[in-house]
PDB file of N, CA and C in Angstrom:
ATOM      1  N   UNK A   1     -15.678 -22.510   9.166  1.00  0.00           N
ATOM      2  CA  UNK A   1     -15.218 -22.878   7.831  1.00  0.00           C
ATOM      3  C   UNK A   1     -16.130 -22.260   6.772  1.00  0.00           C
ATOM      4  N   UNK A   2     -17.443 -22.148   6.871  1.00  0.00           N
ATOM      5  CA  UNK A   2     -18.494 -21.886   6.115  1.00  0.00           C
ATOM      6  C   UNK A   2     -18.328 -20.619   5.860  1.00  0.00           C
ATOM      7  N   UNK A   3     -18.081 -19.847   7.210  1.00  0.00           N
ATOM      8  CA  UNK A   3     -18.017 -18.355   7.298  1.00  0.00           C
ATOM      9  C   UNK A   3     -17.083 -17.797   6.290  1.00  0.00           C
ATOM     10  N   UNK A   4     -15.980 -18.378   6.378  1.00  0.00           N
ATOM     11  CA  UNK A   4     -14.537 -17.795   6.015  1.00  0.00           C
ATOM     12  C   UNK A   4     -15.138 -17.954   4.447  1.00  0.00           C
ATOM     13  N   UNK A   5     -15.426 -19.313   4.122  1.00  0.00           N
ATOM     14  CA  UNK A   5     -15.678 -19.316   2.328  1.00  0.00           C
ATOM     15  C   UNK A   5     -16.714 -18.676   2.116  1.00  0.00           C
ATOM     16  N   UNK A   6     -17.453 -17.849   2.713  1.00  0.00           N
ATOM     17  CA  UNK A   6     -18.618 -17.561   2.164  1.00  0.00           C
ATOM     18  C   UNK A   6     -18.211 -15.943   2.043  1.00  0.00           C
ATOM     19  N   UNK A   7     -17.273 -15.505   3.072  1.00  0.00           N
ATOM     20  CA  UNK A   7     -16.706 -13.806   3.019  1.00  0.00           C
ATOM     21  C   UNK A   7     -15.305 -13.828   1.524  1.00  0.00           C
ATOM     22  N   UNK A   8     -15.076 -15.352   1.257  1.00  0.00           N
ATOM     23  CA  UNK A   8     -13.932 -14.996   0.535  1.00  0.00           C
ATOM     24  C   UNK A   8     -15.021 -15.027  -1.041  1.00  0.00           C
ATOM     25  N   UNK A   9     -15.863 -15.714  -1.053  1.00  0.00           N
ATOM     26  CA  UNK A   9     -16.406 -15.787  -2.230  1.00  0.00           C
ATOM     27  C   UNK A   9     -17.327 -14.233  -2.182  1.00  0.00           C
ATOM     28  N   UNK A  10     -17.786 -13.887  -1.016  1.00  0.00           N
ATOM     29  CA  UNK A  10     -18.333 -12.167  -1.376  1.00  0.00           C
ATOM     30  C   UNK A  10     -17.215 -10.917  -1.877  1.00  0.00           C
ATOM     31  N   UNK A  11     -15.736 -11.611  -0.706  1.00  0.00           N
ATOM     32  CA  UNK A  11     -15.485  -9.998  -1.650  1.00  0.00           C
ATOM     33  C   UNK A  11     -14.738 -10.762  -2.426  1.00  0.00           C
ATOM     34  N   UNK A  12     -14.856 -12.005  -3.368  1.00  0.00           N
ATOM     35  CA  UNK A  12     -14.061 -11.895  -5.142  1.00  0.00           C
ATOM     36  C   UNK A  12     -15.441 -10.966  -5.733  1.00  0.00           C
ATOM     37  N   UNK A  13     -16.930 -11.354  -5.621  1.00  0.00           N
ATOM     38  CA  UNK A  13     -18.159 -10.782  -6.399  1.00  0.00           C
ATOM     39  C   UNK A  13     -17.502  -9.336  -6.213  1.00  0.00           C
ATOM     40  N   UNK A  14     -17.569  -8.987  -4.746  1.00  0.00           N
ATOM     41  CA  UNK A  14     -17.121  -7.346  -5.073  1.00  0.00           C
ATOM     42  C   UNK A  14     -15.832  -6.701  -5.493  1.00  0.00           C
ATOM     43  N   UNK A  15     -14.647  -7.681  -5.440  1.00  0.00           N
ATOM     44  CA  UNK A  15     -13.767  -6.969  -6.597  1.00  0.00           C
ATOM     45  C   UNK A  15     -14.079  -7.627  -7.588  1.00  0.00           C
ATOM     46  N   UNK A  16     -14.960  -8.873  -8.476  1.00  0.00           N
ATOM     47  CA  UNK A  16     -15.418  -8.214  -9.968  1.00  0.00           C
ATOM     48  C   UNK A  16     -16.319  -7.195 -10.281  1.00  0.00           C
ATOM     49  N   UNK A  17     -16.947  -6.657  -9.566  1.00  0.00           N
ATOM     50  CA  UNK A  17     -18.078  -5.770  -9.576  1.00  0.00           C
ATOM     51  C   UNK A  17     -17.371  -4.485  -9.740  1.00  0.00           C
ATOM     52  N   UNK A  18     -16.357  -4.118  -9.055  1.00  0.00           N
ATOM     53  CA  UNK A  18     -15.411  -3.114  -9.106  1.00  0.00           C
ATOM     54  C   UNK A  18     -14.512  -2.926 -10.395  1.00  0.00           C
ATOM     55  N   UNK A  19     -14.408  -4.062 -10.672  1.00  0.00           N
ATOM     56  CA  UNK A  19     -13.680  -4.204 -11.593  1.00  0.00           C
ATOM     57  C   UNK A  19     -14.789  -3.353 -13.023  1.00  0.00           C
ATOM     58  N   UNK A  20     -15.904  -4.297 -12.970  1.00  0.00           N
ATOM     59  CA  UNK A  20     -16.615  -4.159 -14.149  1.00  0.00           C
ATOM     60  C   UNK A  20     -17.727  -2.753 -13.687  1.00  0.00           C
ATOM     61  N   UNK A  21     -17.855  -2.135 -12.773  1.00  0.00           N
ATOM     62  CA  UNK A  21     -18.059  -0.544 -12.822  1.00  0.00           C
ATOM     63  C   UNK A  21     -16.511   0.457 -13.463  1.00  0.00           C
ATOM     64  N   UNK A  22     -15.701   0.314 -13.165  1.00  0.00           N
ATOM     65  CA  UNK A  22     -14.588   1.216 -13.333  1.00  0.00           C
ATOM     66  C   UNK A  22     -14.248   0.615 -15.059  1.00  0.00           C
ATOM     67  N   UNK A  23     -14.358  -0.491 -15.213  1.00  0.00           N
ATOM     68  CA  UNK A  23     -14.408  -0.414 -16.992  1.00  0.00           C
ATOM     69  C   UNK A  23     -15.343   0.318 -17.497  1.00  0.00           C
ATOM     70  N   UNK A  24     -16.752   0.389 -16.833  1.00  0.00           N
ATOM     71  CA  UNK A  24     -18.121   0.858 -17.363  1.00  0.00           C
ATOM     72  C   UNK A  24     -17.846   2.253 -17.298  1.00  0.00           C
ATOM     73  N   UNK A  25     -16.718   2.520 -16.382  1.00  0.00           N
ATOM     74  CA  UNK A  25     -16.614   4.078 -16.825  1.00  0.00           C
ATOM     75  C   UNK A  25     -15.713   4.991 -17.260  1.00  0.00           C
ATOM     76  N   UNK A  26     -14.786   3.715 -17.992  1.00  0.00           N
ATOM     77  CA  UNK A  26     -13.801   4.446 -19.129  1.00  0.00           C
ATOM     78  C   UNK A  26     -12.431   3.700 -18.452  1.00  0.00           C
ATOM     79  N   UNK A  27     -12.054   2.760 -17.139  1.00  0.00           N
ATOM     80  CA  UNK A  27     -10.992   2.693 -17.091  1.00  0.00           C
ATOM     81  C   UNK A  27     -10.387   1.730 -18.150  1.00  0.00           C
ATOM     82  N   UNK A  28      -9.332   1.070 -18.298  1.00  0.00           N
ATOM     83  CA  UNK A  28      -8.769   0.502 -19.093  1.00  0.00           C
ATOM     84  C   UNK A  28      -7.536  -0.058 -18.333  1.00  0.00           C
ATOM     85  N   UNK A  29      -7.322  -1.567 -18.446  1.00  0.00           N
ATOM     86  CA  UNK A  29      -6.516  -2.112 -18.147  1.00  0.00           C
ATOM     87  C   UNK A  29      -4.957  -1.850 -17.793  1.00  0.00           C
ATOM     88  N   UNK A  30      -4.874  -1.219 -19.187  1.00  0.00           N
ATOM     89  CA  UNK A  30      -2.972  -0.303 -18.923  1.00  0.00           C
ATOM     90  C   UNK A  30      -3.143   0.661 -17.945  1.00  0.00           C
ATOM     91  N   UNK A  31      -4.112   1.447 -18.071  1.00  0.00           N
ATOM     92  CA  UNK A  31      -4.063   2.813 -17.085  1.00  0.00           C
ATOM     93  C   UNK A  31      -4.225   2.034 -15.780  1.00  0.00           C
ATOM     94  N   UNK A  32      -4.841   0.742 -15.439  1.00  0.00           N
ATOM     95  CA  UNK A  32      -5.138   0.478 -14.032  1.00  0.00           C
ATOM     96  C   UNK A  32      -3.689   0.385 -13.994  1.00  0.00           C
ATOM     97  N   UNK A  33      -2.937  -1.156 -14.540  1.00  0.00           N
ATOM     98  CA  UNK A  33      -1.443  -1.265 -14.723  1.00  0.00           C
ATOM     99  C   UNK A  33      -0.736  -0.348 -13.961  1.00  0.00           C
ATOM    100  N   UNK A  34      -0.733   0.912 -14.217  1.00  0.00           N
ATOM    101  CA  UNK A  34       0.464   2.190 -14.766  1.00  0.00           C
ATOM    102  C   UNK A  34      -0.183   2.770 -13.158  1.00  0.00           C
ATOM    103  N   UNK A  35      -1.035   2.729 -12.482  1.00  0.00           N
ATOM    104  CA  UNK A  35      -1.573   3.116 -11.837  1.00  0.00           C
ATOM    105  C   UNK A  35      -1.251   2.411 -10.198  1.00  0.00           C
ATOM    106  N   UNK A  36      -1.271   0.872 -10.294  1.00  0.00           N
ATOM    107  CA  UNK A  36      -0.689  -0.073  -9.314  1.00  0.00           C
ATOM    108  C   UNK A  36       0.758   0.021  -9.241  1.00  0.00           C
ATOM    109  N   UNK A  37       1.941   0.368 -10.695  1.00  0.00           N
ATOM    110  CA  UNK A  37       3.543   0.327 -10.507  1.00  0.00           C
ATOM    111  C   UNK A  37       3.417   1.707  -9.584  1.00  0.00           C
ATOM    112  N   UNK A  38       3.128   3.294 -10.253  1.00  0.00           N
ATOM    113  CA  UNK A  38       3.000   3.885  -9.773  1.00  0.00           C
ATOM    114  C   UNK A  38       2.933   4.224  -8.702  1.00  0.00           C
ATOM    115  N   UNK A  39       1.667   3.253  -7.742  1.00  0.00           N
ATOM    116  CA  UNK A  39       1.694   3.449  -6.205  1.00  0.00           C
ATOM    117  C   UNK A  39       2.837   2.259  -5.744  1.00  0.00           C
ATOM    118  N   UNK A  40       3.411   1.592  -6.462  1.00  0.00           N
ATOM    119  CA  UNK A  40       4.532   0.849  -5.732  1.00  0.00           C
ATOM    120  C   UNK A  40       6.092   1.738  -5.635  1.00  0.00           C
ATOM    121  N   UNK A  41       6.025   2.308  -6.811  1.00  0.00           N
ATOM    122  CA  UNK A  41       7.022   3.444  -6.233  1.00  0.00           C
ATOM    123  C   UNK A  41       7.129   4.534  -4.873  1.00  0.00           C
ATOM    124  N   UNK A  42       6.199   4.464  -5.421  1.00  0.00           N
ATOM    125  CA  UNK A  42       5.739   5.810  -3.603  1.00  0.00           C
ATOM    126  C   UNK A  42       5.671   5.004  -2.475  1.00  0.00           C
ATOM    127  N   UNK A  43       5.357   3.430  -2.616  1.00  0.00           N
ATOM    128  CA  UNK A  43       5.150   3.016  -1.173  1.00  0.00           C
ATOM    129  C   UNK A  43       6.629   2.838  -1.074  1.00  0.00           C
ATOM    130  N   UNK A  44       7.243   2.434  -2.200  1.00  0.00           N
ATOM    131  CA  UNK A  44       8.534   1.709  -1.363  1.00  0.00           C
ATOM    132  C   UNK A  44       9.406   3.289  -1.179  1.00  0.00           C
ATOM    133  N   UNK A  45       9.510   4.324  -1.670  1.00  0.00           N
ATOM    134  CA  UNK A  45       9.936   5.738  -1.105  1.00  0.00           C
ATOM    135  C   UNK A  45       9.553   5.780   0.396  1.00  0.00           C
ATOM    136  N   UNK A  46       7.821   5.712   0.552  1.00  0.00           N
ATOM    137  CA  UNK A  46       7.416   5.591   1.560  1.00  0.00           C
ATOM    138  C   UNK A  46       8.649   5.223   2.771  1.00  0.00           C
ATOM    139  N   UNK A  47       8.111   3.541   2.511  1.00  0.00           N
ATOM    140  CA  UNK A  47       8.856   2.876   3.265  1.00  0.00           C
ATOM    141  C   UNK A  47      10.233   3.183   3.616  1.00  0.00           C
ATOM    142  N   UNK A  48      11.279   3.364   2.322  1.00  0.00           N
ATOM    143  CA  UNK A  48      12.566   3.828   2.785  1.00  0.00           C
ATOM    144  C   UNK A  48      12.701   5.336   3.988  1.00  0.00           C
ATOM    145  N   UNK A  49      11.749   6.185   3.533  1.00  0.00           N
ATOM    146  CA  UNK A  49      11.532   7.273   4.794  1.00  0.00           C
ATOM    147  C   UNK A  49      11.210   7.046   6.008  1.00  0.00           C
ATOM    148  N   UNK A  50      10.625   6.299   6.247  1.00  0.00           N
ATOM    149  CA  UNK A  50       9.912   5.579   7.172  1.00  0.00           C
ATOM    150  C   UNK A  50      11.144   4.791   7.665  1.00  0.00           C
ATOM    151  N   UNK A  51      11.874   4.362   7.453  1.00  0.00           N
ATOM    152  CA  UNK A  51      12.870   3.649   7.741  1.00  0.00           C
ATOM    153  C   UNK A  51      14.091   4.419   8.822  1.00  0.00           C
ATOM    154  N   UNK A  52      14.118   5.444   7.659  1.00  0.00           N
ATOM    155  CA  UNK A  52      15.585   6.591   8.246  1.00  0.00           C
ATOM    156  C   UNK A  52      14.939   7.326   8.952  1.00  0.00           C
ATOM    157  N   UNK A  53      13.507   8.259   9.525  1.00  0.00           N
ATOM    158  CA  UNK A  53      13.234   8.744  10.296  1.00  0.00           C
ATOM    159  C   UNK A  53      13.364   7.523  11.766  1.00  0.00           C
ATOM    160  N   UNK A  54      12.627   6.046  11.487  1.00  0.00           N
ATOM    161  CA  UNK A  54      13.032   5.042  12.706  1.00  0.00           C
ATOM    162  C   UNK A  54      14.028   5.014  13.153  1.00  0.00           C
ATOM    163  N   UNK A  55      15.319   4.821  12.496  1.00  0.00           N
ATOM    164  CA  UNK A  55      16.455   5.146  12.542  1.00  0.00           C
ATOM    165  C   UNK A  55      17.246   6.039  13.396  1.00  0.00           C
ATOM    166  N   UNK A  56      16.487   7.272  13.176  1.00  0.00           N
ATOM    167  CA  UNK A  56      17.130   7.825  13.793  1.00  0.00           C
ATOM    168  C   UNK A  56      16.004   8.283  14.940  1.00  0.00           C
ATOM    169  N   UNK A  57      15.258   8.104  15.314  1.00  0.00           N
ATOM    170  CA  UNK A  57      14.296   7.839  16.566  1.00  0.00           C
ATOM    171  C   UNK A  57      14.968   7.019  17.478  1.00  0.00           C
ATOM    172  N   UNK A  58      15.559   5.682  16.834  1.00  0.00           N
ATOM    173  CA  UNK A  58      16.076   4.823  17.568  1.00  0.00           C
ATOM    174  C   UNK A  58      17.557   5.180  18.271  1.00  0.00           C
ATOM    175  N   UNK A  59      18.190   6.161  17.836  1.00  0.00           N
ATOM    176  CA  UNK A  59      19.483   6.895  17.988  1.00  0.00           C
ATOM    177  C   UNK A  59      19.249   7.837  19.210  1.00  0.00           C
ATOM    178  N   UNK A  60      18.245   8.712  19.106  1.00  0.00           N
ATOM    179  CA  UNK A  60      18.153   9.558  19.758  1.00  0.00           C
ATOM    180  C   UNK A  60      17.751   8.909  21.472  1.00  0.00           C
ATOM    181  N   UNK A  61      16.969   7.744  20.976  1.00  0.00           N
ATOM    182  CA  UNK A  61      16.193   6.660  22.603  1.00  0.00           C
ATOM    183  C   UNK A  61      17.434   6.439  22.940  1.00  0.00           C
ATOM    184  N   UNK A  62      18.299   5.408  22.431  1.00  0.00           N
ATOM    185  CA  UNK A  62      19.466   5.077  23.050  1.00  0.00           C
ATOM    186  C   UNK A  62      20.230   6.310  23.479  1.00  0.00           C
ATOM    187  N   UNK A  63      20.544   7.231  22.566  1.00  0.00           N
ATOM    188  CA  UNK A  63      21.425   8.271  23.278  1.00  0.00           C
ATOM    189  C   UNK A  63      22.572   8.302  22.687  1.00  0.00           C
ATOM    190  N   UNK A  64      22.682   7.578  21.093  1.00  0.00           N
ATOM    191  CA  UNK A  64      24.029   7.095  20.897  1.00  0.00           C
ATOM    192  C   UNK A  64      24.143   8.948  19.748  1.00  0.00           C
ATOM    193  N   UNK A  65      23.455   9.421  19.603  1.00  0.00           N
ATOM    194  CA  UNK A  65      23.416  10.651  18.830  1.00  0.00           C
ATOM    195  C   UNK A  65      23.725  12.034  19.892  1.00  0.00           C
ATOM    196  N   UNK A  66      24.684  12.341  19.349  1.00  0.00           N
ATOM    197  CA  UNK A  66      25.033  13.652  20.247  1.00  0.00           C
ATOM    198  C   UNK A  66      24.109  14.980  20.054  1.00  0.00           C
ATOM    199  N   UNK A  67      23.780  15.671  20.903  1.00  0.00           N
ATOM    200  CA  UNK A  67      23.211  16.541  20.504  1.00  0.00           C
ATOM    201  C   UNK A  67      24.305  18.000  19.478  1.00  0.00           C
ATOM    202  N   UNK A  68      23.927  18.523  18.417  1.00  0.00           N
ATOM    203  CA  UNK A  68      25.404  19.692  18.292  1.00  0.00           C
ATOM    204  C   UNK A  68      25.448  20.916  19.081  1.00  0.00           C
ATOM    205  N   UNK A  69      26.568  21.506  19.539  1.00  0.00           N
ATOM    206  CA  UNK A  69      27.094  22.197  20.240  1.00  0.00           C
ATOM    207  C   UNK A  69      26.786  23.302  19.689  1.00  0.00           C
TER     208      UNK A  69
END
């Protein structure tokens, strides 16, 4: 029990510490913002690719995909 609260209270210190170096060196709140939507676009692209290549991995195992002639 001790363990767990004592690793959750170290890394909040080290994401404020992170926080307050990357202000110290010019970041700014909107740009972090614009920066987190940003990588949520690409993951969920990501993900949708990631999806249709499984997809069709899973086609080819079963066998239900013909090869073309």
């Amino acid at each position: 029990m001790t363990a767990g609260l004592s690793s959750l209270i170290i890394s909040i210190l080290a994401l404020v510490i992170a926080y307050l170096a990357y202000v110290k060196k010019g970041g700014s709140i909107d740009e972090m913002k614009r920066k987190v939507e940003e990588l949520g676009v690409s993951t969920e692209t990501l993900r949708s690719k990631m999806a249709d290549i499984l997809e069709n991995l899973e086609k080819k195992v079963r066998g239900e995909e013909k090869k073309p002639a």
